[in-house]
PDB file of N, CA and C in Angstrom:
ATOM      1  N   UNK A   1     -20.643  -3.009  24.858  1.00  0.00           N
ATOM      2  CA  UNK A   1     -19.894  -2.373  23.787  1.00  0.00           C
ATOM      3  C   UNK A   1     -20.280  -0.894  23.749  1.00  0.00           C
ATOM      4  N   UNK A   2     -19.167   0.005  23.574  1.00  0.00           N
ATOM      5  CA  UNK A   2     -19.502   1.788  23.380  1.00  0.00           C
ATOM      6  C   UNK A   2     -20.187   1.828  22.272  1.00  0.00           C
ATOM      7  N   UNK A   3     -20.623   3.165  22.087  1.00  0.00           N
ATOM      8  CA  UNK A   3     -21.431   3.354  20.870  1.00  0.00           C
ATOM      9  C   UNK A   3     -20.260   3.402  19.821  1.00  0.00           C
ATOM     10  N   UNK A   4     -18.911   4.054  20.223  1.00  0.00           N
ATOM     11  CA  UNK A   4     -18.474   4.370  19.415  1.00  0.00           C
ATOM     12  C   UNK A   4     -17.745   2.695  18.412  1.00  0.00           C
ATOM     13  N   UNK A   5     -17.316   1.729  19.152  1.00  0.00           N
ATOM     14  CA  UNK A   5     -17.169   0.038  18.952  1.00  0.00           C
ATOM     15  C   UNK A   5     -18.246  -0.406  17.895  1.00  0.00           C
ATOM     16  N   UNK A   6     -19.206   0.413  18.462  1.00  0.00           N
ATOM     17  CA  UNK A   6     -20.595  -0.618  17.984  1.00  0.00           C
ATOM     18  C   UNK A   6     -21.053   0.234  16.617  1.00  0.00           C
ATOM     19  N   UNK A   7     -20.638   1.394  16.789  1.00  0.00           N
ATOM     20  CA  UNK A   7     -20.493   1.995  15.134  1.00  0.00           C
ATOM     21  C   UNK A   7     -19.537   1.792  14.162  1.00  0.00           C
ATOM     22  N   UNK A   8     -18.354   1.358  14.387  1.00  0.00           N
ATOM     23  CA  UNK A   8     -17.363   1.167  14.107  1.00  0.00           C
ATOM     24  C   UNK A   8     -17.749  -0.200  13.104  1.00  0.00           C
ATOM     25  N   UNK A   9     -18.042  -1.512  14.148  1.00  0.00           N
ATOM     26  CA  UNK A   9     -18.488  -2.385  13.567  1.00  0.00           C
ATOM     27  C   UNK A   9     -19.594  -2.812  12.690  1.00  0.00           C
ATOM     28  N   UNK A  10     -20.703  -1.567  12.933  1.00  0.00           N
ATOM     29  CA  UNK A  10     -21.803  -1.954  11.875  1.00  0.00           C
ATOM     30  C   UNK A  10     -21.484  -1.126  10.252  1.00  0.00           C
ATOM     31  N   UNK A  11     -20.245  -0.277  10.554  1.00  0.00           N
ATOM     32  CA  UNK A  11     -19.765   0.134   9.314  1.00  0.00           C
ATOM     33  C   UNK A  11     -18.924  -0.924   8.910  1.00  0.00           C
ATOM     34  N   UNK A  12     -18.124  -1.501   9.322  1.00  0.00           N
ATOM     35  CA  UNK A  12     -17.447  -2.804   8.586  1.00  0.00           C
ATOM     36  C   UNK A  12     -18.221  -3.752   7.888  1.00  0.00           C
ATOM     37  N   UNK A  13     -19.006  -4.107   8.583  1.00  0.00           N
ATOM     38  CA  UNK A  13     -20.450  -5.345   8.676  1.00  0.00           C
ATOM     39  C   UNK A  13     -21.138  -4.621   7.078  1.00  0.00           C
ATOM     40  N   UNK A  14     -20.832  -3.148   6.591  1.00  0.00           N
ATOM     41  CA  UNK A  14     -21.775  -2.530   5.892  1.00  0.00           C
ATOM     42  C   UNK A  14     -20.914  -2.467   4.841  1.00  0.00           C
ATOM     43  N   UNK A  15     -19.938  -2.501   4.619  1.00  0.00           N
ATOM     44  CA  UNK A  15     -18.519  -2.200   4.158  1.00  0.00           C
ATOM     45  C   UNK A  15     -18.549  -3.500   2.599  1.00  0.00           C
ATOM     46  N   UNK A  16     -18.574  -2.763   1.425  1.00  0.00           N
ATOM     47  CA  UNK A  16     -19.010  -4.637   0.670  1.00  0.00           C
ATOM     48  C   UNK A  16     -17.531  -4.910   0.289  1.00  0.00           C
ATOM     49  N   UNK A  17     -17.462  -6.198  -0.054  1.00  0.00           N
ATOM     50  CA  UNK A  17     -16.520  -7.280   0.089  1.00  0.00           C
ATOM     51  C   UNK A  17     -15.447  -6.693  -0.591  1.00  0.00           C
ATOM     52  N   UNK A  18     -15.866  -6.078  -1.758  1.00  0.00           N
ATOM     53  CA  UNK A  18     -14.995  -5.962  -2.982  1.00  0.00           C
ATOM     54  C   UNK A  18     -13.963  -4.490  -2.485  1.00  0.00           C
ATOM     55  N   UNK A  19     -14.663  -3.981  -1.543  1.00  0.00           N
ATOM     56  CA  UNK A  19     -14.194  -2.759  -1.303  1.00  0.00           C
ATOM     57  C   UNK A  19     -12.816  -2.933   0.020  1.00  0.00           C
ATOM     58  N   UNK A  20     -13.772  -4.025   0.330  1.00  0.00           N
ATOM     59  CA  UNK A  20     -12.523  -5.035   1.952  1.00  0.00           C
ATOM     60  C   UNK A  20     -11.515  -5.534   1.251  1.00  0.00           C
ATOM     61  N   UNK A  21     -11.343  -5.899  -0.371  1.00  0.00           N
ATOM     62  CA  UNK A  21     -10.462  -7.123  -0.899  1.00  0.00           C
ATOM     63  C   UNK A  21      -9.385  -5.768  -1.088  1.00  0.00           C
ATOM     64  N   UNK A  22     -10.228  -4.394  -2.121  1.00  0.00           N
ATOM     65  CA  UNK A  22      -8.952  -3.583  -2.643  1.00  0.00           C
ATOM     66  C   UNK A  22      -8.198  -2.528  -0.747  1.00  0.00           C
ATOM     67  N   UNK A  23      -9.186  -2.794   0.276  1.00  0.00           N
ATOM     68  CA  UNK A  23      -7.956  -2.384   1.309  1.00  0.00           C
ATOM     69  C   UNK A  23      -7.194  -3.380   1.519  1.00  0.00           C
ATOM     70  N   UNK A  24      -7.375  -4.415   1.650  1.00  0.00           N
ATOM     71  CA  UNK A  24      -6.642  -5.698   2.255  1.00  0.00           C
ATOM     72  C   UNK A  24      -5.231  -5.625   0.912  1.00  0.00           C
ATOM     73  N   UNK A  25      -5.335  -5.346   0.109  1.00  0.00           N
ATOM     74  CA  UNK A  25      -4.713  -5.667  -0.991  1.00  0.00           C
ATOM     75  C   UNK A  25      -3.647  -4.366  -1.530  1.00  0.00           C
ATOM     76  N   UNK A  26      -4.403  -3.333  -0.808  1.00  0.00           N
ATOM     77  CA  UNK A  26      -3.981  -1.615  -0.516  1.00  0.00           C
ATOM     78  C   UNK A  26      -2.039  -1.965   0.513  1.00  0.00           C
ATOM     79  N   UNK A  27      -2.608  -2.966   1.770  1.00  0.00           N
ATOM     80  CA  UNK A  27      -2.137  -2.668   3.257  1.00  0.00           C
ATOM     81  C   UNK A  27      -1.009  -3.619   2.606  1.00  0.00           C
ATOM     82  N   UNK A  28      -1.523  -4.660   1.846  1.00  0.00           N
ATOM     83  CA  UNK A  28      -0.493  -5.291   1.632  1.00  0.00           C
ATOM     84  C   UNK A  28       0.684  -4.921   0.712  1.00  0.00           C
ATOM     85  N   UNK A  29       0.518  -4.348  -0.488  1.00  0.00           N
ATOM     86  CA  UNK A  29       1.548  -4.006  -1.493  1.00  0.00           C
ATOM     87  C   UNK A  29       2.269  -2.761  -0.445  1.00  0.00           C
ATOM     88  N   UNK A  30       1.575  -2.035   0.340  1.00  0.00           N
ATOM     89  CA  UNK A  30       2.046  -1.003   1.212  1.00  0.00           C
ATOM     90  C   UNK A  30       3.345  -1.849   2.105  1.00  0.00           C
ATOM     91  N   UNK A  31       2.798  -3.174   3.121  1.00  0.00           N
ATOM     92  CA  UNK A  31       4.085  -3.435   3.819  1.00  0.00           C
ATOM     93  C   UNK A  31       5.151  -4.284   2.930  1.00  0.00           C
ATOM     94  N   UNK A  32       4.623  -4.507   1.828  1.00  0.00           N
ATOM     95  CA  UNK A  32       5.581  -5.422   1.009  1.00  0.00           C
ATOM     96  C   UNK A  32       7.075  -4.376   0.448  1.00  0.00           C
ATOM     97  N   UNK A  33       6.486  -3.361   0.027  1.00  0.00           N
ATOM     98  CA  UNK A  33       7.076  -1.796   0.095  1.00  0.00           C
ATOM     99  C   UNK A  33       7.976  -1.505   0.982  1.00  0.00           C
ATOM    100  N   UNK A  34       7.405  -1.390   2.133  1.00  0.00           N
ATOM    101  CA  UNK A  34       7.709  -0.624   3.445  1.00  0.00           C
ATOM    102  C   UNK A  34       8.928  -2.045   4.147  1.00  0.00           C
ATOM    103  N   UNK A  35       8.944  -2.967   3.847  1.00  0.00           N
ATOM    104  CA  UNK A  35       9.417  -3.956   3.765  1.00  0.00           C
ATOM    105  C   UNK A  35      11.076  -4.838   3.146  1.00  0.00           C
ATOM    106  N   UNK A  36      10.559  -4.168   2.388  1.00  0.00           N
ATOM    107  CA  UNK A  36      11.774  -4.269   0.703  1.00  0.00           C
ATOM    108  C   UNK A  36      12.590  -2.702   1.255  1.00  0.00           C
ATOM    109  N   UNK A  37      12.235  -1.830   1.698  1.00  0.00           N
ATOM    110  CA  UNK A  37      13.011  -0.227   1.955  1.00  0.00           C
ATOM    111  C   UNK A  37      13.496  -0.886   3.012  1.00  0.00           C
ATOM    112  N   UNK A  38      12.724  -1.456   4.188  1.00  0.00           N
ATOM    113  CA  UNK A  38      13.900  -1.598   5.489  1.00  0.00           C
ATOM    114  C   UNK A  38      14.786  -2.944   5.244  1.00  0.00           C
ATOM    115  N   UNK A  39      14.620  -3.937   4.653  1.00  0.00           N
ATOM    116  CA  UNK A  39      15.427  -4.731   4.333  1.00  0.00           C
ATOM    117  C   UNK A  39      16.994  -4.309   3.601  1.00  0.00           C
ATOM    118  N   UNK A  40      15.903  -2.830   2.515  1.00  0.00           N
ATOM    119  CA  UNK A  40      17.470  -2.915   2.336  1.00  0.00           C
ATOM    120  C   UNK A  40      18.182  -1.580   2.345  1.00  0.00           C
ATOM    121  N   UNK A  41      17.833  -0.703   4.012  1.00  0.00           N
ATOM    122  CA  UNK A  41      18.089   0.443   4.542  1.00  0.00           C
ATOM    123  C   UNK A  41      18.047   1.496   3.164  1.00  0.00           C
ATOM    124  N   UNK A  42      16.923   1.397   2.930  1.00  0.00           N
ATOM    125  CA  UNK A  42      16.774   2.379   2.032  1.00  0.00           C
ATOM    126  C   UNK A  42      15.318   3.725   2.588  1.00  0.00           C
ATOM    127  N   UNK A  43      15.961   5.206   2.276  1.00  0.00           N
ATOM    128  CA  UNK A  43      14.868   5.440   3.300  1.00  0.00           C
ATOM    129  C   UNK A  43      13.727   5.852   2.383  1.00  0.00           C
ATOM    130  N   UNK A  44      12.313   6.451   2.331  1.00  0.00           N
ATOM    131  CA  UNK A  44      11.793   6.540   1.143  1.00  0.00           C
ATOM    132  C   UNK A  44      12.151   7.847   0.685  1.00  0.00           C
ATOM    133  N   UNK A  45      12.880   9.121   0.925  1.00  0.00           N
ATOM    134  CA  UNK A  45      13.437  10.073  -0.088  1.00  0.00           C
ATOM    135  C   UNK A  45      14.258   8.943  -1.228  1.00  0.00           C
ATOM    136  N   UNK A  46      15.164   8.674  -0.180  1.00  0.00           N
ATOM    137  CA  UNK A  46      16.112   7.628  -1.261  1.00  0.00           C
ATOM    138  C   UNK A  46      15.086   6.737  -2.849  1.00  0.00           C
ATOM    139  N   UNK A  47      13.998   6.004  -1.943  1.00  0.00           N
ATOM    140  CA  UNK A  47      13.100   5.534  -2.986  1.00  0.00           C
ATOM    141  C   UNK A  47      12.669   6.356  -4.017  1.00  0.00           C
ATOM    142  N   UNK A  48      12.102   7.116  -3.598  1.00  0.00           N
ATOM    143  CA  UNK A  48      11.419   8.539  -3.745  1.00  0.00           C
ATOM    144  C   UNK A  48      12.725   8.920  -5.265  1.00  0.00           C
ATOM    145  N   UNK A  49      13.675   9.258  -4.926  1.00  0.00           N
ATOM    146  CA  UNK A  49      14.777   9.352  -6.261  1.00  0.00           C
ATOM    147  C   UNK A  49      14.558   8.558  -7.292  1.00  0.00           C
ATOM    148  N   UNK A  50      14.477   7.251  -6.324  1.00  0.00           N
ATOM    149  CA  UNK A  50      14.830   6.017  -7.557  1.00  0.00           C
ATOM    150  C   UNK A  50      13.874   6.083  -8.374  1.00  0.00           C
ATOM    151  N   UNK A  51      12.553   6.647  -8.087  1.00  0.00           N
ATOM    152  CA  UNK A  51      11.644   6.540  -9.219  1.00  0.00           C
ATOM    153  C   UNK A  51      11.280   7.791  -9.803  1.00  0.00           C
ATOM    154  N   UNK A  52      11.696   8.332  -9.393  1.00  0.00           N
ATOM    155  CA  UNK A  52      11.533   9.964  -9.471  1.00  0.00           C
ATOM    156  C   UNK A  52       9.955  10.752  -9.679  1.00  0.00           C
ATOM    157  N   UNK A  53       9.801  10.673  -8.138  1.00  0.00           N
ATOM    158  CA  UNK A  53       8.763  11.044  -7.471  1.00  0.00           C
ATOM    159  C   UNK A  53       8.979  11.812  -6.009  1.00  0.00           C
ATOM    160  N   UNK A  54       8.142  12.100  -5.503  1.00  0.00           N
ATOM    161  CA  UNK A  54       8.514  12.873  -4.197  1.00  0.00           C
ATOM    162  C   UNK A  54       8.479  11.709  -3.033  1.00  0.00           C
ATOM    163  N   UNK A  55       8.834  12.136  -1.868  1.00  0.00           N
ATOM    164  CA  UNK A  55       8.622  11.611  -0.663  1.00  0.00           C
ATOM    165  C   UNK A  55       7.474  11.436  -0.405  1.00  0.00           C
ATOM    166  N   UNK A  56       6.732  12.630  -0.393  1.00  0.00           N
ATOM    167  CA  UNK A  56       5.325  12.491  -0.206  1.00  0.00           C
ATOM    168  C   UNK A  56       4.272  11.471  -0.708  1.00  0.00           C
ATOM    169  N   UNK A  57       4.782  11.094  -2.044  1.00  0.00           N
ATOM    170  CA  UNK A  57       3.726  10.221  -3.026  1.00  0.00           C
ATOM    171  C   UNK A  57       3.985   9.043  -2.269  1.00  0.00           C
ATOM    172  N   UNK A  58       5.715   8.732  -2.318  1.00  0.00           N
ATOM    173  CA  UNK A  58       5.720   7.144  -1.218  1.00  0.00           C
ATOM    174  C   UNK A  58       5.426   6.733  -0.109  1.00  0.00           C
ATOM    175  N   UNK A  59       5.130   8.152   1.061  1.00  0.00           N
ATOM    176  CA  UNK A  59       4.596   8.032   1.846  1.00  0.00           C
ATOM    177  C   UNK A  59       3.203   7.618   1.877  1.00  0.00           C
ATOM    178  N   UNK A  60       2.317   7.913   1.135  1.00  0.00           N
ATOM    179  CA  UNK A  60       0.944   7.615   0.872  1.00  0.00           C
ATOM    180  C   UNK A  60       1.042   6.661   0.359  1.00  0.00           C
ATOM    181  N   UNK A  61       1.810   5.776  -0.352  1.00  0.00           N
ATOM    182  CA  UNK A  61       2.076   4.491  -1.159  1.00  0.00           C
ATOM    183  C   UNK A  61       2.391   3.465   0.367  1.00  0.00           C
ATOM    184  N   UNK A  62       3.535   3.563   0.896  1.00  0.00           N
ATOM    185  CA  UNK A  62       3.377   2.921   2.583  1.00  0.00           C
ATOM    186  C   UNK A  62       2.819   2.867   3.507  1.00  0.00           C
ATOM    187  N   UNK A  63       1.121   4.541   3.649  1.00  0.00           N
ATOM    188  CA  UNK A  63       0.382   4.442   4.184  1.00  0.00           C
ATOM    189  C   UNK A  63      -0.726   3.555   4.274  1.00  0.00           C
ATOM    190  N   UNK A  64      -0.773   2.448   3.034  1.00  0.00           N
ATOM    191  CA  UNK A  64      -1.664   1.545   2.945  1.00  0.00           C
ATOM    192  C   UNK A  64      -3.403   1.861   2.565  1.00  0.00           C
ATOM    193  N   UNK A  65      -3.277   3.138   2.393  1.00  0.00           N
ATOM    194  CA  UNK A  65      -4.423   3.295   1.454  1.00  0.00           C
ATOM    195  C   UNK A  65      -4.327   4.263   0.309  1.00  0.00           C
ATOM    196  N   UNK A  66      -3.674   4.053  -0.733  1.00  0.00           N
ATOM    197  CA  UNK A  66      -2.981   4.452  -1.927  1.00  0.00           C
ATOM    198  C   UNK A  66      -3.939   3.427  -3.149  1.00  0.00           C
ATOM    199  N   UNK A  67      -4.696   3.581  -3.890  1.00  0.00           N
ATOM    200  CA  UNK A  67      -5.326   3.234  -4.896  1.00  0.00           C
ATOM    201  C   UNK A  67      -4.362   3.390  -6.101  1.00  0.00           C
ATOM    202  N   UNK A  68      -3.493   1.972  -6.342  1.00  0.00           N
ATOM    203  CA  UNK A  68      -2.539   1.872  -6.851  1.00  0.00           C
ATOM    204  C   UNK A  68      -2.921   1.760  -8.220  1.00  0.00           C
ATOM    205  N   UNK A  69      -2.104   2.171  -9.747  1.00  0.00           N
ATOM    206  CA  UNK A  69      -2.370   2.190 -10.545  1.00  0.00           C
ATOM    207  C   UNK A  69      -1.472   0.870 -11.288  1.00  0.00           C
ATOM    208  N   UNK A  70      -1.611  -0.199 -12.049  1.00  0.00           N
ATOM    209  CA  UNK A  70      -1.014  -1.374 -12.979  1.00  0.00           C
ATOM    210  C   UNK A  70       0.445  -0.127 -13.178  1.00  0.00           C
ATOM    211  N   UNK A  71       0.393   0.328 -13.770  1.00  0.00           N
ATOM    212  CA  UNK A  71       1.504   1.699 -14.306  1.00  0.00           C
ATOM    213  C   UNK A  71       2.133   2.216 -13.329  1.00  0.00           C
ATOM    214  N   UNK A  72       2.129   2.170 -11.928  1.00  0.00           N
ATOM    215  CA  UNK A  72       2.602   2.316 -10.746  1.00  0.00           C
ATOM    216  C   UNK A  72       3.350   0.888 -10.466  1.00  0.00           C
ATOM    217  N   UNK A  73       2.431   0.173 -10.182  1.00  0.00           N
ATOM    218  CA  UNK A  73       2.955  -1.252  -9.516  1.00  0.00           C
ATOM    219  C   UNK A  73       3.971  -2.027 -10.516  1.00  0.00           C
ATOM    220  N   UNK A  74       3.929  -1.829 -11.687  1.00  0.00           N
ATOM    221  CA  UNK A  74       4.893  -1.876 -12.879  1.00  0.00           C
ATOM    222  C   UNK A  74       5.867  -1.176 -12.137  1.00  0.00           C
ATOM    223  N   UNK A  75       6.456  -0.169 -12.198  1.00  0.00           N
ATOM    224  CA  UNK A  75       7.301   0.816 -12.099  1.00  0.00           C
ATOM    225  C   UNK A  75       7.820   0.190 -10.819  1.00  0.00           C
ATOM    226  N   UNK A  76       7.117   0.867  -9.557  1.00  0.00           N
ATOM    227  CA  UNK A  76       7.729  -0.192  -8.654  1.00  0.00           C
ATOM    228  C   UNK A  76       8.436  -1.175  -8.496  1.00  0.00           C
ATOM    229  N   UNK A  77       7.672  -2.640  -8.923  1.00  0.00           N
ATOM    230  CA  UNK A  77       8.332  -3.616  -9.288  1.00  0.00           C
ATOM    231  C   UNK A  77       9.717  -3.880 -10.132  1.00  0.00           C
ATOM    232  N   UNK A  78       9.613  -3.310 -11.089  1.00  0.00           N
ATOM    233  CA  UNK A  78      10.985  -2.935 -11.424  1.00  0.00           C
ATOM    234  C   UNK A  78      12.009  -2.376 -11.183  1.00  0.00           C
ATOM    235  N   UNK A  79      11.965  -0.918 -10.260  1.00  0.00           N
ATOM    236  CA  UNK A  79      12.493  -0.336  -9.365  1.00  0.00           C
ATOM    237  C   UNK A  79      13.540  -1.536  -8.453  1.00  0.00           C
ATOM    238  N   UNK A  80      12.516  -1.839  -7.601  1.00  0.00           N
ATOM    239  CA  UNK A  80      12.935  -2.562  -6.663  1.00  0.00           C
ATOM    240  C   UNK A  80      13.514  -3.961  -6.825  1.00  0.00           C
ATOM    241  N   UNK A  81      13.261  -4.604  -8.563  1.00  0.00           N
ATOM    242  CA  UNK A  81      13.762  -5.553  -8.722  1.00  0.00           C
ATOM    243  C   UNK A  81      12.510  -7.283  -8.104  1.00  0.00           C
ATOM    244  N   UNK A  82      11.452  -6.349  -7.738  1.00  0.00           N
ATOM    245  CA  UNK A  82      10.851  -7.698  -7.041  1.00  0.00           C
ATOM    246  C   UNK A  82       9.720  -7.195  -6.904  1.00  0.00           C
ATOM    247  N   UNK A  83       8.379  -8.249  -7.714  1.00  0.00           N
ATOM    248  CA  UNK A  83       7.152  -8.307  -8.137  1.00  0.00           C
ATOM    249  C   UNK A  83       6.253  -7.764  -7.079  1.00  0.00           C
ATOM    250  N   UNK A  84       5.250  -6.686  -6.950  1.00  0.00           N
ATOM    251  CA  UNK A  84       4.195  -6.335  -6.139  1.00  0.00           C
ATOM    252  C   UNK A  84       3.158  -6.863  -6.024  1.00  0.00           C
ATOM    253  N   UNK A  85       2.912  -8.228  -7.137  1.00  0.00           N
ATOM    254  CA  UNK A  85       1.478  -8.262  -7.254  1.00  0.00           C
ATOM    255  C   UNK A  85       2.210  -9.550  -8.019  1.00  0.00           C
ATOM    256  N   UNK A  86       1.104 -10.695  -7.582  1.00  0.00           N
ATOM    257  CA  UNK A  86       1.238 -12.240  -8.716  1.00  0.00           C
ATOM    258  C   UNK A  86      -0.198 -11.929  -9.024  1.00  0.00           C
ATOM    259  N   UNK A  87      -0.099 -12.773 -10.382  1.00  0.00           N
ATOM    260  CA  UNK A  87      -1.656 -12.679 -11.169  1.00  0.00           C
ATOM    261  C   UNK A  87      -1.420 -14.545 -11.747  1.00  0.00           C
ATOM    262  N   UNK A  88      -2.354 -15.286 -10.980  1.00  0.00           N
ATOM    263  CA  UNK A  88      -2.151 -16.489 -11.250  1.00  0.00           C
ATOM    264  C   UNK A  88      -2.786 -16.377 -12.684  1.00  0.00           C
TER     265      UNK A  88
END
């Protein structure tokens, strides 16, 4: 293994759980997003209107590491007509 592999991995390995759950959870509301726009040829300026925000903000929202706010994912969800997040 390179050094650079083998650093890579002892930062993951170092990485705590809770911090792995909010990327995993980041990547996901991101393709669920990115998802719902190509389903329904929408491009994100277009999104970007619908909520009235820039391109830029949704781009970082589809980049999958966007530290999403309840008050965001609200908005969203409604936007789009279809839930970002279940809370059993």
């Amino acid at each position: 293994m390179n050094s650079t592999a083998k650093l890579f991995d002892e930062l993951v390995a170092a990485t705590p759980p809770d911090v792995k759950q909010r990327v995993d959870w980041s990547f996901s509301i991101a393709d669920k997003i990115s998802g719902i726009l190509k389903r329904r040829g929408l491009t994100q300026q277009e999104f970007a209107d619908m909520m009235g925000c820039s391109q830029a903000e949704v781009s970082r929202w589809c980049g999958g590491v966007h530290n999403f706010t309840l008050s965001t994912l609200a908005k969203i969800s409604t936007t789009l007509g279809e839930p970002m997040i279940m809370v059993a």
